[in-house]
N, C-alpha and C. Protein backbone atom coordinates (compact mmCIF):
# COMPACT_ATOMS: atom_id res chain seq x y z
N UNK A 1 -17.34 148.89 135.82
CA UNK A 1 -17.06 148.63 137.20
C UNK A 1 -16.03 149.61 137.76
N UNK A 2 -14.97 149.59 137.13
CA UNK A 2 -13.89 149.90 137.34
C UNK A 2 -14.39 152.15 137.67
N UNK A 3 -15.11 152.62 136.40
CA UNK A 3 -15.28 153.81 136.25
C UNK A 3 -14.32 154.79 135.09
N UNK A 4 -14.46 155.73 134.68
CA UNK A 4 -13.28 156.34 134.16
C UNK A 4 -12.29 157.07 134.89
N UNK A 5 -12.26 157.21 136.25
CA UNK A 5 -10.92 157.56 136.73
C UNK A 5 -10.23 156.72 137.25
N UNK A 6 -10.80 155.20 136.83
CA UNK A 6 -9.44 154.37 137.26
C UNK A 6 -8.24 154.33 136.79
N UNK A 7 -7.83 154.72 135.66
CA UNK A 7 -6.65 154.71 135.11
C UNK A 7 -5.96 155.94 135.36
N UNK A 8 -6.51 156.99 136.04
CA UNK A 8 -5.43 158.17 136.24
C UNK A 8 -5.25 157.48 138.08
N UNK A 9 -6.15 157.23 138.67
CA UNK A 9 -5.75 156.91 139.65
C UNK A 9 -4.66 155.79 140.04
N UNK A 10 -4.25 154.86 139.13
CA UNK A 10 -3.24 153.94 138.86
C UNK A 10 -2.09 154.75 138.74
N UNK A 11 -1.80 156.22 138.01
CA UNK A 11 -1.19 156.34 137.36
C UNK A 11 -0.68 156.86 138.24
N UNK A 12 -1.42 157.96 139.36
CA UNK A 12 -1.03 158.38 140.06
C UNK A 12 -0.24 157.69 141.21
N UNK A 13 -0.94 156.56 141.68
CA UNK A 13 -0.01 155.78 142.35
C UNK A 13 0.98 155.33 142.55
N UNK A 14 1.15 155.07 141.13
CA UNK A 14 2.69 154.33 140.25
C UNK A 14 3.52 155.45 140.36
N UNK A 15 3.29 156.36 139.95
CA UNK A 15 4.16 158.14 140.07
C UNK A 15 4.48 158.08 142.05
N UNK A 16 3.99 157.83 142.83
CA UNK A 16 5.09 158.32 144.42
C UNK A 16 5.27 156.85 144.21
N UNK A 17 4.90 155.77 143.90
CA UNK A 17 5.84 154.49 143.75
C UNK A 17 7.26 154.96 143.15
N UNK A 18 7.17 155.57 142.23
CA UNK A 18 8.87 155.98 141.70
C UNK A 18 9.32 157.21 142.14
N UNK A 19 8.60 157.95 142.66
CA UNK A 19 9.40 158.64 144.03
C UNK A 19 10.15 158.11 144.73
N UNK A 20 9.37 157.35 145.75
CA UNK A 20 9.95 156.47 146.48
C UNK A 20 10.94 155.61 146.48
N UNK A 21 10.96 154.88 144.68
CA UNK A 21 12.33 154.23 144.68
C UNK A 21 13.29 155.60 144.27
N UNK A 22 13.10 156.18 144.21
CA UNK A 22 14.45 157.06 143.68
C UNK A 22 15.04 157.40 144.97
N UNK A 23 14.17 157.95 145.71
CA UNK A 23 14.45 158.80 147.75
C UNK A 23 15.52 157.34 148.29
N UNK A 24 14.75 156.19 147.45
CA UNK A 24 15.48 154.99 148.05
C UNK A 24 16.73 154.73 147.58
N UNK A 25 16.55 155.04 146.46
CA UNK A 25 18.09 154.86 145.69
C UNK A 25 18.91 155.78 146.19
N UNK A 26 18.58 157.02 146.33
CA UNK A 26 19.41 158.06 146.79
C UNK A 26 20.21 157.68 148.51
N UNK A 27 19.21 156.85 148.89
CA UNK A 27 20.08 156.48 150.66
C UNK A 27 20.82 155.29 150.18
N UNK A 28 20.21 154.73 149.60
CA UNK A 28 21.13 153.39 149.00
C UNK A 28 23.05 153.83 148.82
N UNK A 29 22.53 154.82 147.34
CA UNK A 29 24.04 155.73 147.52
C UNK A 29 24.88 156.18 148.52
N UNK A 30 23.67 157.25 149.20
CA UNK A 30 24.79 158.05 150.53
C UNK A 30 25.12 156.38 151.25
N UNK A 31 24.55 155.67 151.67
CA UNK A 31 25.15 154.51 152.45
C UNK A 31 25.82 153.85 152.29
N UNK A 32 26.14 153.55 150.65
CA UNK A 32 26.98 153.04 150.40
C UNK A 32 28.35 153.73 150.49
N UNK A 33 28.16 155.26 149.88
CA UNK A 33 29.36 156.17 149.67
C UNK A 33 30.19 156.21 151.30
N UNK A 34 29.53 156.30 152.43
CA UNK A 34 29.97 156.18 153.51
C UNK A 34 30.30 154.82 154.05
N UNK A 35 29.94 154.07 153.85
CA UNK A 35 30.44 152.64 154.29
C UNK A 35 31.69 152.64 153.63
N UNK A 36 31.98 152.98 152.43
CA UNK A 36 32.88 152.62 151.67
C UNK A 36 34.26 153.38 152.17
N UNK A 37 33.92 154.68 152.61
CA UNK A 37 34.43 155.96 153.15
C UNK A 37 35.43 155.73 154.66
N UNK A 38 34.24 154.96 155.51
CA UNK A 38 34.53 154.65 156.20
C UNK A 38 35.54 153.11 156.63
N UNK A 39 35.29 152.18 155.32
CA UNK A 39 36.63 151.30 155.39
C UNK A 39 37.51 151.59 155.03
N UNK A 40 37.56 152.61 154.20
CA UNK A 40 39.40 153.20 153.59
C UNK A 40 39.80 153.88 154.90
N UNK A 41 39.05 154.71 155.71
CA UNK A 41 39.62 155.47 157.03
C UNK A 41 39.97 154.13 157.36
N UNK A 42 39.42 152.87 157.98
CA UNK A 42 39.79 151.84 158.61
C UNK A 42 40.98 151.55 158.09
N UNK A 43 41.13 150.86 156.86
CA UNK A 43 42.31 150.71 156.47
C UNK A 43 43.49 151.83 156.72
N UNK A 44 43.89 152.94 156.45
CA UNK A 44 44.39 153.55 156.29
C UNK A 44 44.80 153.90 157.82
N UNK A 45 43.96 154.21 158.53
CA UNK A 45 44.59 154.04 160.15
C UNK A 45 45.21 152.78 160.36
N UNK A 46 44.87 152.07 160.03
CA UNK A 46 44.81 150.68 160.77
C UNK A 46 46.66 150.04 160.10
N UNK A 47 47.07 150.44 159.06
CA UNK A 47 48.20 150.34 157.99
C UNK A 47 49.46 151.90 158.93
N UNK A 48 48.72 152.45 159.34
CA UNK A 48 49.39 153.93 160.27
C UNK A 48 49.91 153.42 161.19
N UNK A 49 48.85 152.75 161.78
CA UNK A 49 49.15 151.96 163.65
C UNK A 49 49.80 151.02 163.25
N UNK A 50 49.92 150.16 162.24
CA UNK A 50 50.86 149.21 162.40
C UNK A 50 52.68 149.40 162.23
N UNK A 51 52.33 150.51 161.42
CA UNK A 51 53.84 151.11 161.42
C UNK A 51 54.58 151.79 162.44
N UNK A 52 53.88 152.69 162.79
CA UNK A 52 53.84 152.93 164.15
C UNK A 52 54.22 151.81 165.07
N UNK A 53 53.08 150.95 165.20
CA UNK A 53 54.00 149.75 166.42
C UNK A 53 55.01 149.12 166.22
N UNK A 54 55.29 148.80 164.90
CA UNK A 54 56.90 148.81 164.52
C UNK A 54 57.81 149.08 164.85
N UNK A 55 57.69 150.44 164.63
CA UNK A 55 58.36 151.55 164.97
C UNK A 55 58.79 151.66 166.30
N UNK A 56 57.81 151.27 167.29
CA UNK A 56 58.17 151.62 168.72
C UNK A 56 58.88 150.08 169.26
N UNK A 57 58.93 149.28 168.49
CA UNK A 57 59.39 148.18 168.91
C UNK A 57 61.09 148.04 169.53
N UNK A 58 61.17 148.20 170.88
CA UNK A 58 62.54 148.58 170.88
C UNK A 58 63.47 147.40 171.93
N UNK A 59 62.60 146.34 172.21
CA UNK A 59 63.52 145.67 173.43
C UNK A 59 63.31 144.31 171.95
N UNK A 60 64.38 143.57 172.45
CA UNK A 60 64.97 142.87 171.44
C UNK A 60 63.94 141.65 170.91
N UNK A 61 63.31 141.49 170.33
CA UNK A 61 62.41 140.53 169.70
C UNK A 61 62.56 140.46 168.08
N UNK A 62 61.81 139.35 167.34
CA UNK A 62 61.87 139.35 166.30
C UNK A 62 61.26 140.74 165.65
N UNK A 63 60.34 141.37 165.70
CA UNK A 63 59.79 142.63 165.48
C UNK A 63 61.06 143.58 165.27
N UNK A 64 61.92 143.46 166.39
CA UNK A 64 62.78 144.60 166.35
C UNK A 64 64.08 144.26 165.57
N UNK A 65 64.36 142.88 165.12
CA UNK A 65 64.76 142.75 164.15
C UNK A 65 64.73 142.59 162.77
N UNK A 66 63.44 142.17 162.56
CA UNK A 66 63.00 142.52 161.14
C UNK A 66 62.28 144.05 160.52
N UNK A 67 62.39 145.10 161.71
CA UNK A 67 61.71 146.24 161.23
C UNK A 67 61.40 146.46 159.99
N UNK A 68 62.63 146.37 159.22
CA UNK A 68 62.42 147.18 158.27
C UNK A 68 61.75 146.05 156.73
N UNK A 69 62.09 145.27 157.01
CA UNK A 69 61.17 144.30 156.41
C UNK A 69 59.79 144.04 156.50
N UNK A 70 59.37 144.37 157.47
CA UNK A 70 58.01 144.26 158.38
C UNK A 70 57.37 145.53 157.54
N UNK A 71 58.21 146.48 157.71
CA UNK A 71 57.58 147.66 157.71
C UNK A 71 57.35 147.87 155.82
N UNK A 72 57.96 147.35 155.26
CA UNK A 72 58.00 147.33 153.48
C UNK A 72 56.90 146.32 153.34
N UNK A 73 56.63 145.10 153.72
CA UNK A 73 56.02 144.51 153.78
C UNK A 73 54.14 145.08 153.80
N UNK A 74 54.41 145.62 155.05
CA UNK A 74 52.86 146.32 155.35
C UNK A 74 52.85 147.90 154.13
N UNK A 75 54.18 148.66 154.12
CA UNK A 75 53.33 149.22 152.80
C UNK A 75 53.21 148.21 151.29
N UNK A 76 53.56 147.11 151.00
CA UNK A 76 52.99 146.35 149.97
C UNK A 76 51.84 146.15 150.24
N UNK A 77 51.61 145.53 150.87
CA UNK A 77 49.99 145.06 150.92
C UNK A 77 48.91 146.41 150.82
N UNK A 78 49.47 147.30 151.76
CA UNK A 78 48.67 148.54 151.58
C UNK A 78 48.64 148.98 150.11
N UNK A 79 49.39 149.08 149.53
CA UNK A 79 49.44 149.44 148.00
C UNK A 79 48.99 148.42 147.05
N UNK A 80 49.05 146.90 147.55
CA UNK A 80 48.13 146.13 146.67
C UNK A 80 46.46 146.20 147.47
N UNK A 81 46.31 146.07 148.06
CA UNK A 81 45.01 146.95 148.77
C UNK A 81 44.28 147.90 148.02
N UNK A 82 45.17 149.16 147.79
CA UNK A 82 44.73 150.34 146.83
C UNK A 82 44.92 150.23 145.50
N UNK A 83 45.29 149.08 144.97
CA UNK A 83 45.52 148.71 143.66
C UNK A 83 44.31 147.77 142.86
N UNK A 84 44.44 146.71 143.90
CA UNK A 84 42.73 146.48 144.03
C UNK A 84 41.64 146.89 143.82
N UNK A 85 41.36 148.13 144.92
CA UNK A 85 40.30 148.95 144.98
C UNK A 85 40.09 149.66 143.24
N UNK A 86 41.26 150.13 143.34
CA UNK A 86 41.43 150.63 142.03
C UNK A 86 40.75 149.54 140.25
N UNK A 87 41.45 148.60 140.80
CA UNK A 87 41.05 147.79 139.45
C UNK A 87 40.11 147.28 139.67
N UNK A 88 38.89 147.54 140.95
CA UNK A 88 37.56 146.89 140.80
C UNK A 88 36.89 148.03 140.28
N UNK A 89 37.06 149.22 141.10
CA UNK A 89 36.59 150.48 140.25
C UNK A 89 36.43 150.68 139.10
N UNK A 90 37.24 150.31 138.20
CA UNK A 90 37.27 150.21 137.39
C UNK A 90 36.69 149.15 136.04
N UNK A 91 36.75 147.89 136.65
CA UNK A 91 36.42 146.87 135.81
C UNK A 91 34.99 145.97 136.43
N UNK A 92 34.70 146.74 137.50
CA UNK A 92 33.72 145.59 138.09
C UNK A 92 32.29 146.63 138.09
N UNK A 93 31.14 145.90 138.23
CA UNK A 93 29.97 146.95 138.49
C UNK A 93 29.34 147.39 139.87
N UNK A 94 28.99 148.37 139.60
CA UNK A 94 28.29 148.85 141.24
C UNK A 94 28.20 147.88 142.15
N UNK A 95 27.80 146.72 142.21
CA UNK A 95 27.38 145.90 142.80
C UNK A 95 28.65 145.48 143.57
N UNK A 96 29.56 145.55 142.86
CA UNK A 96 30.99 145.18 143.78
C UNK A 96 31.56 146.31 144.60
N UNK A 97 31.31 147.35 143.68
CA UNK A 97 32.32 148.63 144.47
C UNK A 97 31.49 149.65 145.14
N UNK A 98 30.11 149.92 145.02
CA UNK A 98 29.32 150.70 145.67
C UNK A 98 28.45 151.35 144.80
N UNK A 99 27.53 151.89 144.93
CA UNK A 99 26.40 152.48 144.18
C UNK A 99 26.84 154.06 144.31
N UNK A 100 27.42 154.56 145.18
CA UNK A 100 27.57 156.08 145.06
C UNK A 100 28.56 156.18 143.18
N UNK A 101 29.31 155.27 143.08
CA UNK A 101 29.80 155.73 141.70
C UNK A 101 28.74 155.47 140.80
N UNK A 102 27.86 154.76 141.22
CA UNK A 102 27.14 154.23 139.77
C UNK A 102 26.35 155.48 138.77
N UNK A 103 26.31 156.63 139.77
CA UNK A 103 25.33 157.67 139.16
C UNK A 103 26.15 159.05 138.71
């Protein structure tokens, strides 16, 4: 029924089937590598501007009296933030930290 070129024609099929997941895996990566890319810019501005508004805090409020506490404060967290990142990198699998490292 089937004929004798059914089995190369399977074979062939299955072959751009794993093309295809690879082209897929490959955007999978870049998308991930940039998403990921793009929340450390977030963070990292976002940890800038807050020091910054700190900083400009100058008519008398609690802000302008705790500056400098405020301001140690937000680099802790920023550094447990990147400490984090760090020890998932490390101990966790793609699935947590992104697929661009996985390859």
């Amino acid at each position: 029924m089937w004929g004798r070129g059914a089995p190369l024609a399977l074979v062939a099929v299955g072959s751009r089937g794993v093309e295809a997941s690879m082209n897929t895996g490959m955007f999978r990566m870049a998308g991930a590598f940039i998403v990921v890319l793009l929340t450390n810019v977030t963070v990292l501005l976002g940890i800038i501007a807050s020091v910054y508004w700190v900083d400009l805090q100058t008519h008398p409020s609690w802000v302008a009296r705790w500056r400098p506490q405020i301001k140690v404060a937000l680099g802790a967290v920023f550094l447990a933030y990147l400490y984090t990142e760090s020890w998932i990198n490390n101990n966790m699998g793609p699935q947590v930290y992104g697929y661009h490292w996985a390859t």
